[in-house]
PDB file of N, CA and C in Angstrom:
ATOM      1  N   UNK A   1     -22.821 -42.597 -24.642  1.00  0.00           N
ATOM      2  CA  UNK A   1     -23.312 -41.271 -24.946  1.00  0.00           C
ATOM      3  C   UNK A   1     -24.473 -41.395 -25.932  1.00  0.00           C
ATOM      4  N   UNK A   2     -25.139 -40.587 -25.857  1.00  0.00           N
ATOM      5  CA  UNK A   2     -26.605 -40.374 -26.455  1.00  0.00           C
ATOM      6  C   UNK A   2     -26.615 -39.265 -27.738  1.00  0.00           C
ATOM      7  N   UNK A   3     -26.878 -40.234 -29.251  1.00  0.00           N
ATOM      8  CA  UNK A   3     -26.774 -39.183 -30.133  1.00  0.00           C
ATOM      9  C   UNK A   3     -27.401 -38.168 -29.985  1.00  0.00           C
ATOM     10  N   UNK A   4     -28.641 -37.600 -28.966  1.00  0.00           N
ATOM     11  CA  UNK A   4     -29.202 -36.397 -28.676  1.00  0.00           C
ATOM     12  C   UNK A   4     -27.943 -35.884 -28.033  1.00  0.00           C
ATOM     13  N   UNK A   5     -27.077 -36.286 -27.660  1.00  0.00           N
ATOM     14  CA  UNK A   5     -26.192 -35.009 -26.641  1.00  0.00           C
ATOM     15  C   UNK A   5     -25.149 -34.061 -27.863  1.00  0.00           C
ATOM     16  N   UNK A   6     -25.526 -34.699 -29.044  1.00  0.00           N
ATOM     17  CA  UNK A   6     -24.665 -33.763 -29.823  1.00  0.00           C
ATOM     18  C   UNK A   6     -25.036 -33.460 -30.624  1.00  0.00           C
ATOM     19  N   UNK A   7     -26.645 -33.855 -30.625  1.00  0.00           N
ATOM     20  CA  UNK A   7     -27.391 -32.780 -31.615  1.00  0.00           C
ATOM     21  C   UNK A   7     -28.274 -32.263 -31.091  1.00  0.00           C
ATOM     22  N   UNK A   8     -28.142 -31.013 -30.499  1.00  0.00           N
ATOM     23  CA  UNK A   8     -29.297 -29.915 -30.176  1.00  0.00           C
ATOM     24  C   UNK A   8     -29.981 -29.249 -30.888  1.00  0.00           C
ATOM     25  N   UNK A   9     -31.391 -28.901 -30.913  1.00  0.00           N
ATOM     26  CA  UNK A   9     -31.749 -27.966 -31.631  1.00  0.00           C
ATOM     27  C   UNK A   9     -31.469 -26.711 -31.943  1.00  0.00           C
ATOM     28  N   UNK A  10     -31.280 -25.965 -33.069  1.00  0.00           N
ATOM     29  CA  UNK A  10     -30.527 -24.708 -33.369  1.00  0.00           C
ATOM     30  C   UNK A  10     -31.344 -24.278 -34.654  1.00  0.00           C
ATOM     31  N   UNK A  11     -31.224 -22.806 -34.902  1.00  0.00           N
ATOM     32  CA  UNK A  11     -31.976 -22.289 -35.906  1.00  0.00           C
ATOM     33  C   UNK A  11     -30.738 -23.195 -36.947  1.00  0.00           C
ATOM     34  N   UNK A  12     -31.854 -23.113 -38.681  1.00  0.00           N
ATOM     35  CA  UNK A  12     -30.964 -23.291 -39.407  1.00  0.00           C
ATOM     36  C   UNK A  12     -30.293 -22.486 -40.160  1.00  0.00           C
ATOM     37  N   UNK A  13     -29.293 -22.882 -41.066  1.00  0.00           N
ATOM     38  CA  UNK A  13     -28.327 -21.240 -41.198  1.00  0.00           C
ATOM     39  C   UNK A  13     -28.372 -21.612 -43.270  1.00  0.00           C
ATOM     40  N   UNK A  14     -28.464 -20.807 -43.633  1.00  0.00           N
ATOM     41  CA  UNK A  14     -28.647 -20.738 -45.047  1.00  0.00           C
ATOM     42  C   UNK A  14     -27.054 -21.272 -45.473  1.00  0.00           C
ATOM     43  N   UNK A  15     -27.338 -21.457 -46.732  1.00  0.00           N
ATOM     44  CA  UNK A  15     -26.150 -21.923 -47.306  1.00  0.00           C
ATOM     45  C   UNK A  15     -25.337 -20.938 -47.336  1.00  0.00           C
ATOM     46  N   UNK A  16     -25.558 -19.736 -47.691  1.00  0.00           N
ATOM     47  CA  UNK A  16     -24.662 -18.359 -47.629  1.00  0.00           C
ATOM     48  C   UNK A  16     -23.985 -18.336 -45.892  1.00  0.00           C
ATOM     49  N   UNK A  17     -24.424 -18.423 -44.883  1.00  0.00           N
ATOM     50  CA  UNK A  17     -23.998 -18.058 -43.912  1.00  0.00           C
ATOM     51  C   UNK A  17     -23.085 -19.477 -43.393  1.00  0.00           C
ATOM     52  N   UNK A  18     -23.369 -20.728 -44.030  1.00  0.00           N
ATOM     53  CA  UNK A  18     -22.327 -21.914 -43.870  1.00  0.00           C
ATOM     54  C   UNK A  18     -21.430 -21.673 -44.854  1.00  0.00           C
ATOM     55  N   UNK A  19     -21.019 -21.033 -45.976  1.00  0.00           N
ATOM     56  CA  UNK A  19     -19.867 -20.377 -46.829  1.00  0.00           C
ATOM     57  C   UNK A  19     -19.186 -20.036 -46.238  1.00  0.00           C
ATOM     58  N   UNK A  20     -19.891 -18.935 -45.542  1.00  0.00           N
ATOM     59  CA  UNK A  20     -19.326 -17.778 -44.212  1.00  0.00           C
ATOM     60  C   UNK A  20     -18.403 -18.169 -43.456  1.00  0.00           C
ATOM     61  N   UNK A  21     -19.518 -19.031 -42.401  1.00  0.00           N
ATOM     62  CA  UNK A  21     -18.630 -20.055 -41.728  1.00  0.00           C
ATOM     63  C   UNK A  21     -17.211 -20.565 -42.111  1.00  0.00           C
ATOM     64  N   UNK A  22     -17.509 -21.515 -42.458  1.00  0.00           N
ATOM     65  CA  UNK A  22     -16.070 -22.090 -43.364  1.00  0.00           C
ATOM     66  C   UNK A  22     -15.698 -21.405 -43.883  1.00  0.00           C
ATOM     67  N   UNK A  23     -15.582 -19.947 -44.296  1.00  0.00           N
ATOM     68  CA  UNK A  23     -14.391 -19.536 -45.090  1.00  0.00           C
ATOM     69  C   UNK A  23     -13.674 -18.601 -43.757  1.00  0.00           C
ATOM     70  N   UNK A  24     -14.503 -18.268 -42.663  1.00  0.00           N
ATOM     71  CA  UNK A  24     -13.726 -17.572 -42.199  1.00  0.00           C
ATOM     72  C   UNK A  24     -12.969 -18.231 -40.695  1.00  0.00           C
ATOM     73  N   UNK A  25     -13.225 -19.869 -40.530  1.00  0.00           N
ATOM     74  CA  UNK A  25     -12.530 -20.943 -39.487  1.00  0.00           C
ATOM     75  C   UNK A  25     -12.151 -21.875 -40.427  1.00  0.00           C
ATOM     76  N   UNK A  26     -10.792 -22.131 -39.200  1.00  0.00           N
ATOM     77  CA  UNK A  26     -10.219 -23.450 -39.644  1.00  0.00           C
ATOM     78  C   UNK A  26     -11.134 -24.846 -39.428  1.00  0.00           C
ATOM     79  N   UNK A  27     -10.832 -25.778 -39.892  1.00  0.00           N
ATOM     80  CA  UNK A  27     -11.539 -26.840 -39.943  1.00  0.00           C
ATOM     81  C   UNK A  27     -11.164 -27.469 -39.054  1.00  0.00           C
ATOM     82  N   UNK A  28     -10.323 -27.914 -38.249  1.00  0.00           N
ATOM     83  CA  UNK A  28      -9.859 -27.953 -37.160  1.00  0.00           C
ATOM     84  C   UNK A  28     -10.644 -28.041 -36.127  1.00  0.00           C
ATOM     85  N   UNK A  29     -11.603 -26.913 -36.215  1.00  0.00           N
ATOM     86  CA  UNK A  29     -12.181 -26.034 -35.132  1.00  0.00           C
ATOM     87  C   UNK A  29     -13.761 -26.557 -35.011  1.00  0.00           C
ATOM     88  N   UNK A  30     -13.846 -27.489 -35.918  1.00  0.00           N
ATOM     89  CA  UNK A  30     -15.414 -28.286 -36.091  1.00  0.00           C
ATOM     90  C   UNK A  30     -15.485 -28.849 -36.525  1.00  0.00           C
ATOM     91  N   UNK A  31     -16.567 -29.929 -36.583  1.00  0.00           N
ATOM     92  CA  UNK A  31     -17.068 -30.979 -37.188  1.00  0.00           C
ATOM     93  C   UNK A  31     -18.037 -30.464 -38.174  1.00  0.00           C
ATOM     94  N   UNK A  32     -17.252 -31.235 -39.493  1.00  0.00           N
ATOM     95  CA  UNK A  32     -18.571 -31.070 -40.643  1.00  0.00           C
ATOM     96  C   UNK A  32     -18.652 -32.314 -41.205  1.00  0.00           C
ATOM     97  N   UNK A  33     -20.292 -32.961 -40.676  1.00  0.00           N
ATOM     98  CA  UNK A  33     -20.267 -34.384 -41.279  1.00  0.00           C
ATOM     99  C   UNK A  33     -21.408 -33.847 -42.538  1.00  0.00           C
ATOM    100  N   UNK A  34     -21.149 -35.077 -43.268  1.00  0.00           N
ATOM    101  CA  UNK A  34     -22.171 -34.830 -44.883  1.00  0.00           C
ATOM    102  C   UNK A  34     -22.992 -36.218 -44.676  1.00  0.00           C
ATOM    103  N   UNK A  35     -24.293 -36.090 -44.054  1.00  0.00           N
ATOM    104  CA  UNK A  35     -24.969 -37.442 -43.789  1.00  0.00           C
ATOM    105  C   UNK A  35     -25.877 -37.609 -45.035  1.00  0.00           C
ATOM    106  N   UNK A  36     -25.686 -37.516 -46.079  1.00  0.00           N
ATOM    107  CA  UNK A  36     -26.282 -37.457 -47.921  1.00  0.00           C
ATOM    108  C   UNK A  36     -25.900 -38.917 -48.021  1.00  0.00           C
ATOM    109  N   UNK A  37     -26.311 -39.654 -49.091  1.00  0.00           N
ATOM    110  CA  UNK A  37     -26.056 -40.868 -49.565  1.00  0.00           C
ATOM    111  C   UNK A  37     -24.940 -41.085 -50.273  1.00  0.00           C
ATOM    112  N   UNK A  38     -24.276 -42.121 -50.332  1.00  0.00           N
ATOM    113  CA  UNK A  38     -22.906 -42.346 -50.572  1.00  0.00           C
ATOM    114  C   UNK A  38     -22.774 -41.788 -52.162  1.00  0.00           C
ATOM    115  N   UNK A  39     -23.518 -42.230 -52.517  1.00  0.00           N
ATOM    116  CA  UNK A  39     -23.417 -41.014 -54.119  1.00  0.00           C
ATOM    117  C   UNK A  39     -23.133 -40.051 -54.573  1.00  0.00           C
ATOM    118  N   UNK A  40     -24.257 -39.258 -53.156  1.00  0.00           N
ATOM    119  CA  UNK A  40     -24.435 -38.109 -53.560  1.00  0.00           C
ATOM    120  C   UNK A  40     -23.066 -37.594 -53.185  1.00  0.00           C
ATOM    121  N   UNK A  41     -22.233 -37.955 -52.151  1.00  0.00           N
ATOM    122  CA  UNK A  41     -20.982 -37.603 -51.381  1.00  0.00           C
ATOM    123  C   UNK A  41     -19.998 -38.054 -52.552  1.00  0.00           C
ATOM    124  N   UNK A  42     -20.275 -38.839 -53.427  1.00  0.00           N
ATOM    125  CA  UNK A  42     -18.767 -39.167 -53.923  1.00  0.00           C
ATOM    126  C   UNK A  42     -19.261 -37.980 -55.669  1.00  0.00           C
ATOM    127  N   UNK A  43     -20.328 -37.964 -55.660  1.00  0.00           N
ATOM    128  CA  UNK A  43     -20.682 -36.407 -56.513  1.00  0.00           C
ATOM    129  C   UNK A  43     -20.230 -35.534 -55.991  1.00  0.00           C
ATOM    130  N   UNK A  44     -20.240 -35.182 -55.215  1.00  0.00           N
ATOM    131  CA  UNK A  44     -19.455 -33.332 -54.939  1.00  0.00           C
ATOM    132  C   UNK A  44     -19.983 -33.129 -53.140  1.00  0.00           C
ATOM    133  N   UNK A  45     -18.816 -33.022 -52.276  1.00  0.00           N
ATOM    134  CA  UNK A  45     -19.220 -32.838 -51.276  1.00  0.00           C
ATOM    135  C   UNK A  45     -17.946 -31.563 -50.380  1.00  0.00           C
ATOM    136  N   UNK A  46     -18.292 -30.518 -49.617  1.00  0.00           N
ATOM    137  CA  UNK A  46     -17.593 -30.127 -49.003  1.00  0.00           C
ATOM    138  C   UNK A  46     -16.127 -30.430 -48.410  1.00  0.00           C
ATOM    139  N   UNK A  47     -15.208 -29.494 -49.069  1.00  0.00           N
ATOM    140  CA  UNK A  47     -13.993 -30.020 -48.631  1.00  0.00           C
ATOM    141  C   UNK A  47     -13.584 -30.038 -47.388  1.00  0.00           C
ATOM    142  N   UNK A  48     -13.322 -31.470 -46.285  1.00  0.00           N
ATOM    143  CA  UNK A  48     -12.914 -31.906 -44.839  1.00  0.00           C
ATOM    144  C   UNK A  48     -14.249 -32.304 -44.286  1.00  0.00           C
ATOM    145  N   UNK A  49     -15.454 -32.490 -45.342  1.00  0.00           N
ATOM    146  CA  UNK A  49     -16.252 -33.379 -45.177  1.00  0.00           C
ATOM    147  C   UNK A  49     -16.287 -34.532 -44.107  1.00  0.00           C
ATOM    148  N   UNK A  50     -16.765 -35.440 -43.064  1.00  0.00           N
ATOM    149  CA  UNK A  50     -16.552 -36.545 -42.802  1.00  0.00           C
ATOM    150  C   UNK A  50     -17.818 -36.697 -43.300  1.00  0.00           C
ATOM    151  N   UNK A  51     -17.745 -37.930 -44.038  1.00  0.00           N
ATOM    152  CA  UNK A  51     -18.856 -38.761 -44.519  1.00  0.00           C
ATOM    153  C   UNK A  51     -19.758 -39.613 -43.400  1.00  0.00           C
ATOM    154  N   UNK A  52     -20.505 -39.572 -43.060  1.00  0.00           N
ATOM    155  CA  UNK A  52     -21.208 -40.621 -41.813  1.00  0.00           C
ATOM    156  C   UNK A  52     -22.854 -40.461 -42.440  1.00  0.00           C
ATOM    157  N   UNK A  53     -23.100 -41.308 -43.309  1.00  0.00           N
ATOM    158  CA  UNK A  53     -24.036 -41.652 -43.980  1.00  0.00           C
ATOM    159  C   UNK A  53     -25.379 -41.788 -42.334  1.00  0.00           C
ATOM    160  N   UNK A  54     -26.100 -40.824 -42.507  1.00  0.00           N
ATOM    161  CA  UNK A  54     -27.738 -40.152 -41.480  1.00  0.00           C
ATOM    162  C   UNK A  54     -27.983 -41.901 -40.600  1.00  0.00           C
ATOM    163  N   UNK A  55     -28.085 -43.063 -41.250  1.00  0.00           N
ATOM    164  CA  UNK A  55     -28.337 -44.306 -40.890  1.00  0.00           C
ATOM    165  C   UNK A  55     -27.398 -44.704 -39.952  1.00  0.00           C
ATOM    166  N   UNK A  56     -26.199 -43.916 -39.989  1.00  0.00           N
ATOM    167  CA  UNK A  56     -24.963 -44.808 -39.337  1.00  0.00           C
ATOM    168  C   UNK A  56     -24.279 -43.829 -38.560  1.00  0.00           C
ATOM    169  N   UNK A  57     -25.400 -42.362 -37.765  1.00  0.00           N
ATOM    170  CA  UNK A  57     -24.584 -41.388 -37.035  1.00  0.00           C
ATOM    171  C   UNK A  57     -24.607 -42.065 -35.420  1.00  0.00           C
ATOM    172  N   UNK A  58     -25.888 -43.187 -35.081  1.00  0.00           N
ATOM    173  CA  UNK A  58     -25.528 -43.537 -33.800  1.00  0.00           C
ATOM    174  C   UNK A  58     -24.659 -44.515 -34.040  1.00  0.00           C
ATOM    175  N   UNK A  59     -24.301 -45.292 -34.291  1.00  0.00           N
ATOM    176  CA  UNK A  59     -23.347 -45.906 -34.125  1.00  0.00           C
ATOM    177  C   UNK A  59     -21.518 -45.566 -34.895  1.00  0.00           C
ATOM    178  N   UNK A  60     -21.819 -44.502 -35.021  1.00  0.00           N
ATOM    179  CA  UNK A  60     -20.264 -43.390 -35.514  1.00  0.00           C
ATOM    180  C   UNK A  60     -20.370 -42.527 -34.993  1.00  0.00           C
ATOM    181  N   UNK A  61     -20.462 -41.984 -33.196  1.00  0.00           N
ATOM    182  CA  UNK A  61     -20.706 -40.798 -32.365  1.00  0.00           C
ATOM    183  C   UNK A  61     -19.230 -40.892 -32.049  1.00  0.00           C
ATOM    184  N   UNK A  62     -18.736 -41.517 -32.025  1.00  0.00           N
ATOM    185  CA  UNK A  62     -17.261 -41.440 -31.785  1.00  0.00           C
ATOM    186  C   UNK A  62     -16.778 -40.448 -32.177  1.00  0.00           C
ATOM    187  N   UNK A  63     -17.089 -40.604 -33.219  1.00  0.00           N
ATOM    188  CA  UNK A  63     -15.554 -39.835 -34.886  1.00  0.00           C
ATOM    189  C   UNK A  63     -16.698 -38.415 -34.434  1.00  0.00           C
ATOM    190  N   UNK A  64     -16.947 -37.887 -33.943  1.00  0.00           N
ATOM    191  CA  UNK A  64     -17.801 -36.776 -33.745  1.00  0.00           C
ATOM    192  C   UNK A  64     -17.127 -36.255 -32.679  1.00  0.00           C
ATOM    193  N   UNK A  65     -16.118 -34.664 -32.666  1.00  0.00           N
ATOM    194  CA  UNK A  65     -16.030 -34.207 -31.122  1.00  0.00           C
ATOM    195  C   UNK A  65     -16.937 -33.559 -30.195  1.00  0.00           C
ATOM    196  N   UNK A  66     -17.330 -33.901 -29.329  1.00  0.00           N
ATOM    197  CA  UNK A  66     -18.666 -33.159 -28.431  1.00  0.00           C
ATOM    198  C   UNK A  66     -18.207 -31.738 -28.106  1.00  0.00           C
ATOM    199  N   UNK A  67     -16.865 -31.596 -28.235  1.00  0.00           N
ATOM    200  CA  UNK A  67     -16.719 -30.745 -27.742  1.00  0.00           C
ATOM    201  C   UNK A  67     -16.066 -28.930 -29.119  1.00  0.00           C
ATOM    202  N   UNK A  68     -16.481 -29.835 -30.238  1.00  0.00           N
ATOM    203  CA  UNK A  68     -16.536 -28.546 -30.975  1.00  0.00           C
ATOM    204  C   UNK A  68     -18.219 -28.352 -31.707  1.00  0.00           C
ATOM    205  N   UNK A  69     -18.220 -27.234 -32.054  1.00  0.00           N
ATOM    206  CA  UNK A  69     -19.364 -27.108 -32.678  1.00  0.00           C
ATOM    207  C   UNK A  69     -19.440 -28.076 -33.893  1.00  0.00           C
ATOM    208  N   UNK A  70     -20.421 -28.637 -34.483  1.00  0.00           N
ATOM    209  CA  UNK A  70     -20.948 -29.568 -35.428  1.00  0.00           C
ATOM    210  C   UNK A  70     -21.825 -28.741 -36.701  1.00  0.00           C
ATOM    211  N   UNK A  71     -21.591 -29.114 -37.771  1.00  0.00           N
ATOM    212  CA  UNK A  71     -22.261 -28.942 -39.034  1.00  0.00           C
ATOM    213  C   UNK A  71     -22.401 -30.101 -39.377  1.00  0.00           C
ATOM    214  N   UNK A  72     -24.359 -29.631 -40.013  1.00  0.00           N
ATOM    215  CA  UNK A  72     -24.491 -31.536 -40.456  1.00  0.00           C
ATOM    216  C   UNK A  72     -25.085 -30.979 -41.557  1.00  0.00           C
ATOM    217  N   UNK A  73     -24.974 -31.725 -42.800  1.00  0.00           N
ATOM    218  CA  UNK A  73     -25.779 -31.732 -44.195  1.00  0.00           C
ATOM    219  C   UNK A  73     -26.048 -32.764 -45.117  1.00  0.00           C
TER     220      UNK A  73
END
């Protein structure tokens, strides 16, 4: 599989409307990876975070479900 097949282009959504998001779905229900530097992730990162550091998303497409919606930051 082709890391383009699970990242499409999409408007981007302000930080207020990813609050939104997550406060009003379970986590369950999507993927939220934090592709920031290992630092910055072990500083303060979204809780149910998966960490997959931007360098290492093609070869970690796995741990990614194609089949829920995706948040990346």
């Amino acid at each position: 599989m082709n890391i383009l097949n699970f990242f499409k282009p999409v408007s981007s959504w302000s930080a207020e409307k990813v609050r939104e998001f997550l406060a009003g779905n379970d986590i369950k229900e999507f993927n939220l990876v934090d592709v920031r530097t290992p630092e910055e992730y072990k500083e303060r990162h979204l809780p149910g975070a998966r960490f997959i550091p931007l360098g290492e998303i093609e070869k970690r497409l796995n741990e990614i479900d194609p089949k829920k919606p995706t948040i990346v930051y």
